[in-house]
C-alpha atoms as a PDB file:
ATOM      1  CA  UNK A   1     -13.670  -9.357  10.176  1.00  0.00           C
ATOM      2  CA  UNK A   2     -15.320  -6.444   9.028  1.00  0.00           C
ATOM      3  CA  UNK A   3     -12.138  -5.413   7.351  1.00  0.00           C
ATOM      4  CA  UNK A   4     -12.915  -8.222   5.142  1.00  0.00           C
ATOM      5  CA  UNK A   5     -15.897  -7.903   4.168  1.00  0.00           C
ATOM      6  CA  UNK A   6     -15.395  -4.157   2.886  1.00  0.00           C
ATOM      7  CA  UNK A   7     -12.470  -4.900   0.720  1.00  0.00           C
ATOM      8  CA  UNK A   8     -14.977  -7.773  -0.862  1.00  0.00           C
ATOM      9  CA  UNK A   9     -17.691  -4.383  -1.275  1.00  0.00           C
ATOM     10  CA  UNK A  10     -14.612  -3.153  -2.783  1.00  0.00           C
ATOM     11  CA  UNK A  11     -14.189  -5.965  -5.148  1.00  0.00           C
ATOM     12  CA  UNK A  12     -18.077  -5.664  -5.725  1.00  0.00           C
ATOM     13  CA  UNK A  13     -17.497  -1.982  -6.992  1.00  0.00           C
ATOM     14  CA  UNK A  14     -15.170  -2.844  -9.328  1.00  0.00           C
ATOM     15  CA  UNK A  15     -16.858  -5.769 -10.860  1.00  0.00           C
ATOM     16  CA  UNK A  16     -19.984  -3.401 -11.283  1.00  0.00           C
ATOM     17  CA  UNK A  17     -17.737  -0.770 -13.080  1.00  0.00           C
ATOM     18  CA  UNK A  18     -15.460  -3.044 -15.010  1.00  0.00           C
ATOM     19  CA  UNK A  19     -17.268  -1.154 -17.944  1.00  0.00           C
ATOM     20  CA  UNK A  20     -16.627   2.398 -16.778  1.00  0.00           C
ATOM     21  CA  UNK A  21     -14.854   4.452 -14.723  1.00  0.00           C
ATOM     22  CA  UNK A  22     -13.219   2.492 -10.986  1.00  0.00           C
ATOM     23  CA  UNK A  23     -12.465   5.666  -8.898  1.00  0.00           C
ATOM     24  CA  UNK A  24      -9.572   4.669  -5.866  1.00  0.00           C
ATOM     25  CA  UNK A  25     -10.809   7.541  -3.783  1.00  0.00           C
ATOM     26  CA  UNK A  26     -14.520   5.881  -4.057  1.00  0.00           C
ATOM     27  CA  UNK A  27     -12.894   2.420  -3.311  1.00  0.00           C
ATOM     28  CA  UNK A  28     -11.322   3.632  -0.439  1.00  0.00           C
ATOM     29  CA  UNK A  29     -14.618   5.326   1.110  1.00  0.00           C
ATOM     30  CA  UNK A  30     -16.312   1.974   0.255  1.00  0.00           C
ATOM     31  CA  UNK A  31     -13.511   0.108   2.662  1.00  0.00           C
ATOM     32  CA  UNK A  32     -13.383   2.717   5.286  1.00  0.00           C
ATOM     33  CA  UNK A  33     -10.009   3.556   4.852  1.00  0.00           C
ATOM     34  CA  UNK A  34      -7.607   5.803   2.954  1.00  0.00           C
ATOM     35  CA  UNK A  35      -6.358   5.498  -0.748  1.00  0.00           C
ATOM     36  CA  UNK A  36      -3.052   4.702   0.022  1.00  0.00           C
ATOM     37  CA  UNK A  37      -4.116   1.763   3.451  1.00  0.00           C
ATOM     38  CA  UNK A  38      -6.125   0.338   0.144  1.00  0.00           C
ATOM     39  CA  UNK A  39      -3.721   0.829  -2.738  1.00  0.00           C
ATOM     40  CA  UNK A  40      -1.249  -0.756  -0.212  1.00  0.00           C
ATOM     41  CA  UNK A  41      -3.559  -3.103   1.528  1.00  0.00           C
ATOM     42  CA  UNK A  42      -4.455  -4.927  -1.659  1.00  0.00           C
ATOM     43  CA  UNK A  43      -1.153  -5.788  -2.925  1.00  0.00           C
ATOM     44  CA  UNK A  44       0.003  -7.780   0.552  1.00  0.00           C
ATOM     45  CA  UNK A  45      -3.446  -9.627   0.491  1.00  0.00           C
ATOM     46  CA  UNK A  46      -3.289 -10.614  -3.410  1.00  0.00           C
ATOM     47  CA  UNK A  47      -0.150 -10.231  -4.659  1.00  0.00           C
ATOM     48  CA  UNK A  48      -1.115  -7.797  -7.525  1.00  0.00           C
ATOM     49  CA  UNK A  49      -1.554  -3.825  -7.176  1.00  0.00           C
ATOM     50  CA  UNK A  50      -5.513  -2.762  -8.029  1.00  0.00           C
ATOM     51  CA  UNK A  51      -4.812  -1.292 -11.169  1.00  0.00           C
ATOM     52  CA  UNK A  52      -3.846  -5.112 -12.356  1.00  0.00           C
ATOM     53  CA  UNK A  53      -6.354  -6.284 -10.681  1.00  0.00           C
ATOM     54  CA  UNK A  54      -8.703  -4.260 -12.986  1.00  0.00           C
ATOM     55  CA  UNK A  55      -6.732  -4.746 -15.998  1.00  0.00           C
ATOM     56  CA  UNK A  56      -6.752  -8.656 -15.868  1.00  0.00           C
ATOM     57  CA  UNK A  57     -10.475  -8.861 -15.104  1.00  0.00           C
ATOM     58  CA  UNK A  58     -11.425  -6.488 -18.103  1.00  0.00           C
ATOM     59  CA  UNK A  59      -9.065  -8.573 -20.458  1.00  0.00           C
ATOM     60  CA  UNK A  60     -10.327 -11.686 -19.207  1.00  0.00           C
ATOM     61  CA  UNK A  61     -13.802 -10.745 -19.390  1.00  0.00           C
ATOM     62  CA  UNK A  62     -12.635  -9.026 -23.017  1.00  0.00           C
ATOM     63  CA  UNK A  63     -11.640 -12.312 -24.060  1.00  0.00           C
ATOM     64  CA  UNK A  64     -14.729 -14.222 -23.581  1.00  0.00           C
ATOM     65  CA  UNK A  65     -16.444 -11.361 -25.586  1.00  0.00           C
ATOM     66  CA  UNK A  66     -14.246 -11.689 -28.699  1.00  0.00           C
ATOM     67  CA  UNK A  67     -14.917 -15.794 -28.308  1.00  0.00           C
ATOM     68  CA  UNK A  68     -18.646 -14.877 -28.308  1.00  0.00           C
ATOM     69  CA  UNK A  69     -17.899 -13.257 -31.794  1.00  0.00           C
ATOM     70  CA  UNK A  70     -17.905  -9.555 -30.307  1.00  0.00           C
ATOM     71  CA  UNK A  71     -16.195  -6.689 -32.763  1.00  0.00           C
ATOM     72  CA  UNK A  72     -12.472  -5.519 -30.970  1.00  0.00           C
ATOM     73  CA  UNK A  73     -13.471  -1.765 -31.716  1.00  0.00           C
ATOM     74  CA  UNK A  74     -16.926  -2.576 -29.987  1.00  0.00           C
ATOM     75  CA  UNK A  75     -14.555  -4.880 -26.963  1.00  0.00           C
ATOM     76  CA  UNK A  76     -12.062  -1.593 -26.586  1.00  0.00           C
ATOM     77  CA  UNK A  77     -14.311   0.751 -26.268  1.00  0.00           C
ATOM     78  CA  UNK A  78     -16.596  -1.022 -23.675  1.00  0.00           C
ATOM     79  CA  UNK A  79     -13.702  -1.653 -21.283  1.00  0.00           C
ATOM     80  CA  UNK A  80     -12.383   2.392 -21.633  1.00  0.00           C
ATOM     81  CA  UNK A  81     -10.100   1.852 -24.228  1.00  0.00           C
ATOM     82  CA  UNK A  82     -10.650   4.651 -26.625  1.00  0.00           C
ATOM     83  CA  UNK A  83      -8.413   2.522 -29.731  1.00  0.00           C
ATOM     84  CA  UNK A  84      -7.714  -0.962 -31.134  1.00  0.00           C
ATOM     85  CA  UNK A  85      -3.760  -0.137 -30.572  1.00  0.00           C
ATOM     86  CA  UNK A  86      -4.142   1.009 -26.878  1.00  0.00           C
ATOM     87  CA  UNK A  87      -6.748  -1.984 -25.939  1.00  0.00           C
ATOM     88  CA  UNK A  88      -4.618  -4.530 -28.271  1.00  0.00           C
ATOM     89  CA  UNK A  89      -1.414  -3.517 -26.010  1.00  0.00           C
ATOM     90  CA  UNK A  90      -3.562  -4.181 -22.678  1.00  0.00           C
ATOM     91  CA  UNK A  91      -4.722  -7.196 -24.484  1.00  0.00           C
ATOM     92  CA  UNK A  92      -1.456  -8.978 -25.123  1.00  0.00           C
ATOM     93  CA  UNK A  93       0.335  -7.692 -21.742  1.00  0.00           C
ATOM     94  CA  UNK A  94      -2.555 -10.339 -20.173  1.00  0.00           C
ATOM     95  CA  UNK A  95      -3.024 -12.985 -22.655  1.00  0.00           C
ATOM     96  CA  UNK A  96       0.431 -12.880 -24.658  1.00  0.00           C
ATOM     97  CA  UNK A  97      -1.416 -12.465 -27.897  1.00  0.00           C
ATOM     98  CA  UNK A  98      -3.111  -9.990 -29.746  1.00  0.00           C
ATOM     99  CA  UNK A  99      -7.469  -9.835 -29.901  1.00  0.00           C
ATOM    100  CA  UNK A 100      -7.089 -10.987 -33.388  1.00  0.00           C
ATOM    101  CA  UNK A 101      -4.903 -13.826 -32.143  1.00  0.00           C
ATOM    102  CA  UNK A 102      -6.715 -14.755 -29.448  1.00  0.00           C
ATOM    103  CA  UNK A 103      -9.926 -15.880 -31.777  1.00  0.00           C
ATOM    104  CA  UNK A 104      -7.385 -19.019 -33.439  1.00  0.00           C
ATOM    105  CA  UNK A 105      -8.787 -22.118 -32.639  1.00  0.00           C
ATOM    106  CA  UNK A 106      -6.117 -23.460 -30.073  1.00  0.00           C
ATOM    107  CA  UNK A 107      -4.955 -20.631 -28.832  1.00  0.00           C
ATOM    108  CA  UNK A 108      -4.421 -20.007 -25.250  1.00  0.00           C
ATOM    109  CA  UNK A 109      -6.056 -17.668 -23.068  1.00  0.00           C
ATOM    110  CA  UNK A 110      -6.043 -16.703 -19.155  1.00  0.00           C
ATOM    111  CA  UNK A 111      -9.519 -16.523 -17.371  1.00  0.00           C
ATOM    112  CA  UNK A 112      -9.029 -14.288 -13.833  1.00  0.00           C
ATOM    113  CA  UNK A 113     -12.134 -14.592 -11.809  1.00  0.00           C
ATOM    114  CA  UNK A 114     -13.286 -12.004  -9.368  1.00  0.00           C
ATOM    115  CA  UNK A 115     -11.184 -12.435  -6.059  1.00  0.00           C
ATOM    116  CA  UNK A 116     -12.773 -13.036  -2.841  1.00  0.00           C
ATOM    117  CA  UNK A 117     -11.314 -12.448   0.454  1.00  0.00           C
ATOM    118  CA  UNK A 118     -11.684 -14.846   3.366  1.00  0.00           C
ATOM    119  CA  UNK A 119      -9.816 -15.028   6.576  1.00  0.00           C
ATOM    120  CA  UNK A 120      -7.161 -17.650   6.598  1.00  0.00           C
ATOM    121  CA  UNK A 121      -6.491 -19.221  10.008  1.00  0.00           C
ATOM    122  CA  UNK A 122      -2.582 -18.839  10.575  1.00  0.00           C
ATOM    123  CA  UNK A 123      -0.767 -20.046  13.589  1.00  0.00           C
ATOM    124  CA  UNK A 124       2.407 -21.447  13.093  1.00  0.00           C
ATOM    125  CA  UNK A 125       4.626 -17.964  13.509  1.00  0.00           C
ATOM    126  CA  UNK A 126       3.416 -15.831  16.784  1.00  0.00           C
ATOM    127  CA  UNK A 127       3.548 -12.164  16.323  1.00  0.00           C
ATOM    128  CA  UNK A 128       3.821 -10.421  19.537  1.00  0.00           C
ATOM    129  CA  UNK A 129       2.111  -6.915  19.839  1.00  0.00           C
ATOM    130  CA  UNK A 130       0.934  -4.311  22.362  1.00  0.00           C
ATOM    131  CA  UNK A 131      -1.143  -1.560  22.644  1.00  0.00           C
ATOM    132  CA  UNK A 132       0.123   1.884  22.964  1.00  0.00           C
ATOM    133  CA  UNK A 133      -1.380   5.290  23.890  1.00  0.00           C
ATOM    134  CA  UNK A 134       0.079   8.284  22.932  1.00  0.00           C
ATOM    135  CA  UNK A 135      -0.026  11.933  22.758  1.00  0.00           C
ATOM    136  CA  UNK A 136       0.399  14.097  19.684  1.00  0.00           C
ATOM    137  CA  UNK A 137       3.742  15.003  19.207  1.00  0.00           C
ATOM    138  CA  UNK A 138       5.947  16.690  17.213  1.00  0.00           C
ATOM    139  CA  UNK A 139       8.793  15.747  14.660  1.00  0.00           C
ATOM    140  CA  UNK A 140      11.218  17.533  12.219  1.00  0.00           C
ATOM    141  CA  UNK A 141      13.212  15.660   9.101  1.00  0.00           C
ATOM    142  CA  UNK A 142      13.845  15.156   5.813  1.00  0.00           C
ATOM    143  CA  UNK A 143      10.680  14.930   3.613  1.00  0.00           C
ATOM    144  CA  UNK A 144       9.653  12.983   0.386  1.00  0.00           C
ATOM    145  CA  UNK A 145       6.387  12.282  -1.630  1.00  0.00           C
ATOM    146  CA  UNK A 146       5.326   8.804  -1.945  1.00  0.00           C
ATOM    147  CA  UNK A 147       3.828   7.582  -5.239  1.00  0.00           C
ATOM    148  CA  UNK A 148       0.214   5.949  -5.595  1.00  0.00           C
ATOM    149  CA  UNK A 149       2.248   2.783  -7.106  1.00  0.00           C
ATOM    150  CA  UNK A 150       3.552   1.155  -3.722  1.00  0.00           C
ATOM    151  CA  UNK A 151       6.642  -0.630  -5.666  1.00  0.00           C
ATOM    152  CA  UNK A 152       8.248   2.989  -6.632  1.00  0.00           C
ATOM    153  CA  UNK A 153       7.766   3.838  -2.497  1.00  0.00           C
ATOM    154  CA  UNK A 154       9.580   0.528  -1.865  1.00  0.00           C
ATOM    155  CA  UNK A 155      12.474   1.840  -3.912  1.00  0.00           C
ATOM    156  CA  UNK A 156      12.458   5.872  -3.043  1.00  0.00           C
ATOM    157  CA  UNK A 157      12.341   5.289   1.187  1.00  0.00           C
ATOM    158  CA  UNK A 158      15.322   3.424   1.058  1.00  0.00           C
ATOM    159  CA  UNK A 159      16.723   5.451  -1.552  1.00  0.00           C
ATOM    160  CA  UNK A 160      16.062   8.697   0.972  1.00  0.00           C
ATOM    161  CA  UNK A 161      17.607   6.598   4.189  1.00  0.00           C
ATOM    162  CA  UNK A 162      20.919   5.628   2.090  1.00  0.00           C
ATOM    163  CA  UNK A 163      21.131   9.671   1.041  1.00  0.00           C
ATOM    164  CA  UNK A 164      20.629  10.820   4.462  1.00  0.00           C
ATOM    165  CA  UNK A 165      23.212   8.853   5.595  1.00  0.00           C
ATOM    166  CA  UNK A 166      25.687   9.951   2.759  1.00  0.00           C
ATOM    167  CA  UNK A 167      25.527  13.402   2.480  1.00  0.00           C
ATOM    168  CA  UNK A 168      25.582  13.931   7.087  1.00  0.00           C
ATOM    169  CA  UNK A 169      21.829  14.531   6.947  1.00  0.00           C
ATOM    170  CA  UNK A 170      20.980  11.846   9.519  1.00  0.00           C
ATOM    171  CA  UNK A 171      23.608  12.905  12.084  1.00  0.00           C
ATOM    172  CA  UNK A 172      22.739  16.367  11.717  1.00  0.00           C
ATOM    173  CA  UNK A 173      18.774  15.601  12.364  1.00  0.00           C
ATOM    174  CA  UNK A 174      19.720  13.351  15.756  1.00  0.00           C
ATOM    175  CA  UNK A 175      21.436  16.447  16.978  1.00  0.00           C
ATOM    176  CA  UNK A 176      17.973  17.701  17.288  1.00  0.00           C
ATOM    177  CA  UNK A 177      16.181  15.087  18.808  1.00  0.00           C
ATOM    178  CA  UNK A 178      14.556  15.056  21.947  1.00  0.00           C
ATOM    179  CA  UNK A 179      16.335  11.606  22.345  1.00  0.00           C
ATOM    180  CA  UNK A 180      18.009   8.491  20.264  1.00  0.00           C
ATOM    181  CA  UNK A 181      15.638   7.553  18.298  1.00  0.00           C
ATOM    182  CA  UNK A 182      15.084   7.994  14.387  1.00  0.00           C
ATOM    183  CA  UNK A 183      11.682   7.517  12.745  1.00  0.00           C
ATOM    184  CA  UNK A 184      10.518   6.403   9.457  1.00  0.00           C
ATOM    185  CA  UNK A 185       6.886   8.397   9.525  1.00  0.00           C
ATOM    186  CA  UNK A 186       4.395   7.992   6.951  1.00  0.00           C
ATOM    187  CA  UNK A 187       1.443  10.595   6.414  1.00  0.00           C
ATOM    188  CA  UNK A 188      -0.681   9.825   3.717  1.00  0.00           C
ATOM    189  CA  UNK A 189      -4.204  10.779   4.751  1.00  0.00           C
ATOM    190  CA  UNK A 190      -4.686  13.080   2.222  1.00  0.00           C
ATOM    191  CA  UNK A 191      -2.368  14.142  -0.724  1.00  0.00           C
ATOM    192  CA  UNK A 192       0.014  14.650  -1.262  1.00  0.00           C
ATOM    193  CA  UNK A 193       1.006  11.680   0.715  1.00  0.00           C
ATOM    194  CA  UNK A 194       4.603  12.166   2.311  1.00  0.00           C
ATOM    195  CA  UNK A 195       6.996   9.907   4.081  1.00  0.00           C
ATOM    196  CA  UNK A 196       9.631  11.322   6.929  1.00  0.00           C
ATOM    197  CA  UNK A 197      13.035  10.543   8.104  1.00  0.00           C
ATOM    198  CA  UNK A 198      12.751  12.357  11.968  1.00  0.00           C
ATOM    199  CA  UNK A 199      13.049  12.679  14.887  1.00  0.00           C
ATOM    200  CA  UNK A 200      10.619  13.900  17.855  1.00  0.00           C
ATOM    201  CA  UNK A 201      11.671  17.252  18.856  1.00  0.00           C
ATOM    202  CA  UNK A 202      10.686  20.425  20.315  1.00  0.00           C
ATOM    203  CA  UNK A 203      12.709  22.843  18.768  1.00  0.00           C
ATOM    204  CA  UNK A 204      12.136  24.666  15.785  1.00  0.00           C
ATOM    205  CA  UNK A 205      13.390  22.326  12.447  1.00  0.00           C
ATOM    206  CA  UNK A 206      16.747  23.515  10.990  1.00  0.00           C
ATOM    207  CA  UNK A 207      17.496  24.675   7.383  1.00  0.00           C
ATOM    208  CA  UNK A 208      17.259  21.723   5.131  1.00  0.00           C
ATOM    209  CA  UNK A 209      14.651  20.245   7.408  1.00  0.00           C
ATOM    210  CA  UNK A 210      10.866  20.202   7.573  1.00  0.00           C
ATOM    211  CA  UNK A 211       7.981  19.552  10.284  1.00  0.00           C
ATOM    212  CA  UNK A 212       5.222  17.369  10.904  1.00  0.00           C
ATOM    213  CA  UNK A 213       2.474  17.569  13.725  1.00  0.00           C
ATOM    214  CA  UNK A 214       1.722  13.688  15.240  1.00  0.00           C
ATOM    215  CA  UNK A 215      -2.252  13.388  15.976  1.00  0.00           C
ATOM    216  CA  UNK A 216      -1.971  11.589  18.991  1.00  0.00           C
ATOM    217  CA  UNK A 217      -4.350   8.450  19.825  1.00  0.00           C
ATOM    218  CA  UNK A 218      -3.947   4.208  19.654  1.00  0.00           C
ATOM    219  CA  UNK A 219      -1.284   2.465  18.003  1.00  0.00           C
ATOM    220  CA  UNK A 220      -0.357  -1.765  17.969  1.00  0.00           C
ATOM    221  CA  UNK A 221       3.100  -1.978  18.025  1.00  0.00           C
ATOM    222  CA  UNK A 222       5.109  -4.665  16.444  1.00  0.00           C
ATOM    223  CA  UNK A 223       9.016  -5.819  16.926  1.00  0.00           C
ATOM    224  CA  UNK A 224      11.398  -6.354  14.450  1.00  0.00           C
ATOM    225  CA  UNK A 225      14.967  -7.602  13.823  1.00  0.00           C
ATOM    226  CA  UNK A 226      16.834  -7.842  10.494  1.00  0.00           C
ATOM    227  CA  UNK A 227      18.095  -6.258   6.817  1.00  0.00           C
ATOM    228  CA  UNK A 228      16.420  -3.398   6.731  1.00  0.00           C
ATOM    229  CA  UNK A 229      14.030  -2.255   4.889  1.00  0.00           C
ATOM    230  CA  UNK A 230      13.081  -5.785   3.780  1.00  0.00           C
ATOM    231  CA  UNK A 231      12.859  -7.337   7.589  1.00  0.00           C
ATOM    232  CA  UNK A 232      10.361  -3.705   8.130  1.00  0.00           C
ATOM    233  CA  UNK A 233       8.053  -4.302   4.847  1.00  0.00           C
ATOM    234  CA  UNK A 234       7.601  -7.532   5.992  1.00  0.00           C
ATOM    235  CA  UNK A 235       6.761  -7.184   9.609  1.00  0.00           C
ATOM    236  CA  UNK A 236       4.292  -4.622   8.213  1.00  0.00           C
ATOM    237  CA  UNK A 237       2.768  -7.297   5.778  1.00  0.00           C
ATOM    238  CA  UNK A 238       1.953  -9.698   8.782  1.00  0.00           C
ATOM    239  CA  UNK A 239       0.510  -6.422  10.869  1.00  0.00           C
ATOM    240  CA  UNK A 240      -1.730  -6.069   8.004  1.00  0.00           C
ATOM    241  CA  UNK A 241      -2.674  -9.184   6.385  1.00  0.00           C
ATOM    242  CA  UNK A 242      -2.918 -11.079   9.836  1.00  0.00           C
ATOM    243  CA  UNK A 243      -2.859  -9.415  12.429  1.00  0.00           C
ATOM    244  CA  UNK A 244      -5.824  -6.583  11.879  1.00  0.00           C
ATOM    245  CA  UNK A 245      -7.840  -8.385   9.898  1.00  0.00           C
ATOM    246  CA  UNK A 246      -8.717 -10.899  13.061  1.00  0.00           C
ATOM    247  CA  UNK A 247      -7.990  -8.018  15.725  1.00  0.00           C
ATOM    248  CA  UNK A 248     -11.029  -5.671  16.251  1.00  0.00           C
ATOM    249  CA  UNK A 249      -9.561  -2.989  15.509  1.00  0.00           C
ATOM    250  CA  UNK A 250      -9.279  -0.727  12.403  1.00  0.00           C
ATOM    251  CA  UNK A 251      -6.733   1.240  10.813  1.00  0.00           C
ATOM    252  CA  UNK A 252      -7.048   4.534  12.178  1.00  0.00           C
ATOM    253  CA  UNK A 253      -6.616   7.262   9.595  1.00  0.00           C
ATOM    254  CA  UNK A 254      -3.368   9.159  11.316  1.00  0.00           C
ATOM    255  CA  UNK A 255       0.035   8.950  10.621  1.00  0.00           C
ATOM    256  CA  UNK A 256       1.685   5.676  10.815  1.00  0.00           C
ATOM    257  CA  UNK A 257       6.034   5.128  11.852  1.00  0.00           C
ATOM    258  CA  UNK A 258       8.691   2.529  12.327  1.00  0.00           C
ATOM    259  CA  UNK A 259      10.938   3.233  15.080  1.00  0.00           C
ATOM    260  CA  UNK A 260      14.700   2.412  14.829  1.00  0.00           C
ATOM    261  CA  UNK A 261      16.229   1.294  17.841  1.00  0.00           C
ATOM    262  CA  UNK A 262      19.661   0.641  16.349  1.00  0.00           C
ATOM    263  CA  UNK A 263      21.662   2.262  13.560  1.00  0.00           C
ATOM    264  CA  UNK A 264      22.889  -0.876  11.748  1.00  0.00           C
ATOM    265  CA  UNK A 265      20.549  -1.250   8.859  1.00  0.00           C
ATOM    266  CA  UNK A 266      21.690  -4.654   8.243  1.00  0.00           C
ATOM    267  CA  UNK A 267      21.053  -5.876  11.518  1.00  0.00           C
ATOM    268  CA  UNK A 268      17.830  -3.094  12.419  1.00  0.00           C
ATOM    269  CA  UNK A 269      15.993  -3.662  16.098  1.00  0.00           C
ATOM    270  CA  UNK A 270      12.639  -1.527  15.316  1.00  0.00           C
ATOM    271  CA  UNK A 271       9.075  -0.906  16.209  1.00  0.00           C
ATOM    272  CA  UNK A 272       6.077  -0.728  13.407  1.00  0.00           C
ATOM    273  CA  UNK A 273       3.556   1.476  15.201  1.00  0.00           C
ATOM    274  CA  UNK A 274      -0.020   0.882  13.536  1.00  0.00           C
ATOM    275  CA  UNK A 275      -2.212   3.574  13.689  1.00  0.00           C
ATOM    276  CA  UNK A 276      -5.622   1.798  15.267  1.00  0.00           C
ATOM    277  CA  UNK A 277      -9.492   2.232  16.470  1.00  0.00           C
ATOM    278  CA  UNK A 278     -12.622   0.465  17.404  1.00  0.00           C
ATOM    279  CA  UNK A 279     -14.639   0.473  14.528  1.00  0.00           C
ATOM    280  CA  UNK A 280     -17.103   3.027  13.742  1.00  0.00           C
END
């Protein structure tokens, strides 16, 4: 619940600032969480990143403005657009027509009012969970950065897991593991944020390979079964959306993994581990 009501603070800030600057690191401190929990948060609640969030409000509100009789330099440069050209692009990638356009009589316009976040009551699909304490532990593998835009991350993971298993990079890593399993470890509590394909192990990490150091602490663990990595996004949606929102818990600001029980990506068995706490 009280998830909810910081990303509506959230949605306060930005209606506040629609006229100046809307800073994602402040954003996040407003909903308790990190940038990238928000910047990917937002997107599986609304169906739009923050950025277009912002962009559609401004426009809409833009568009009133020029109804009113407002100038478009004045318009532009209210909403951070420093010229007509760059504001009259923004403009038309909203409303499909240009400021000057948009002042015909019978022209038509799109009005995006602030969003609001409520708790929707959901009960027709179980999701099964459980609680999990754990240790810090240690893991070695291959290593990418992930991008503040969450689509380009939904493209460059898989992207990393089809090259490991190309080039030998994934059988080489298991011969390191302290057992079978392969993880999918995301670290993005401060930046650069960084996503893993590893393995626990003790052992120092072999050329090619890099390490990461596990906080240990509370995770809710979720199973999964399907095409990977579309059956794993959306098992992580539902943890997200549904499942924390209503839980009690918080997302905890440590590293967060998926853990592959099979090797058949078109048929995965995994685990989403959610990093969790009581609220503070």
């Amino acid at each position: 619940m009280r998830q909810i009501e910081r990303l509506n603070l959230v949605v306060r800030y930005i209606e506040e600032n629609l006229e100046g600057g809307i800073d994602c690191k402040k954003a996040a401190e407003i909903a308790c969480c990190s940038q990238f929990h928000l910047q990917r948060m937002f997107p599986y609640m609304t169906g739009i990143t923050i950025t277009e969030y912002v962009r559609r409000r401004r426009m809409s509100e833009a568009a009133l403005e020029l109804l009113g009789g407002g100038k478009i330099l004045d318009i532009s440069l209210k909403y951070g657009y420093n010229s007509p050209t760059a504001f009259s692009r923004a403009f038309r990638s909203v409303h499909g027509v240009s400021p000057s356009e948009a002042r015909r009589t019978g022209t038509n316009l799109k009005l995006y009012r602030p969003i609001s976040f409520n708790i929707t009551i959901k009960g027709a699909e179980e999701m099964e969970f459980r609680i999990e304490e754990k240790g810090a532990f240690r893991v070695v593998g291959l290593r990418i950065g992930l991008e503040r835009e969450m689509e380009k991350n939904f493209n460059a993971v898989p992207e990393l897991w089809n090259r490991a298993v190309r080039d030998g990079s994934l059988e080489r890593l298991l011969c390191h593991a302290d057992c079978g399993e392969v993880l999918g470890v995301s670290v993005c509590l401060d930046e650069p944020w960084s996503y893993y394909i590893a393995v626990p192990s003790g052992s120092a990490a072999p050329d090619g390979f890099e390490e990461y150091l596990v906080e240990g602490g509370v995770w809710a663990v979720f199973e999964g079964m399907g095409k990977a990595p579309e059956a794993v996004q959306q098992v992580v949606k539902r943890a997200l959306t549904e499942w924390l929102p209503a839980s009690g818990y918080e997302y905890a600001p440590r590293a967060e993994f998926e853990r592959y029980l099979s090797k058949d990506p078109s048929n995965a068995v995994f685990e989403y581990w959610l990093p969790i706490r009581r609220p503070v």
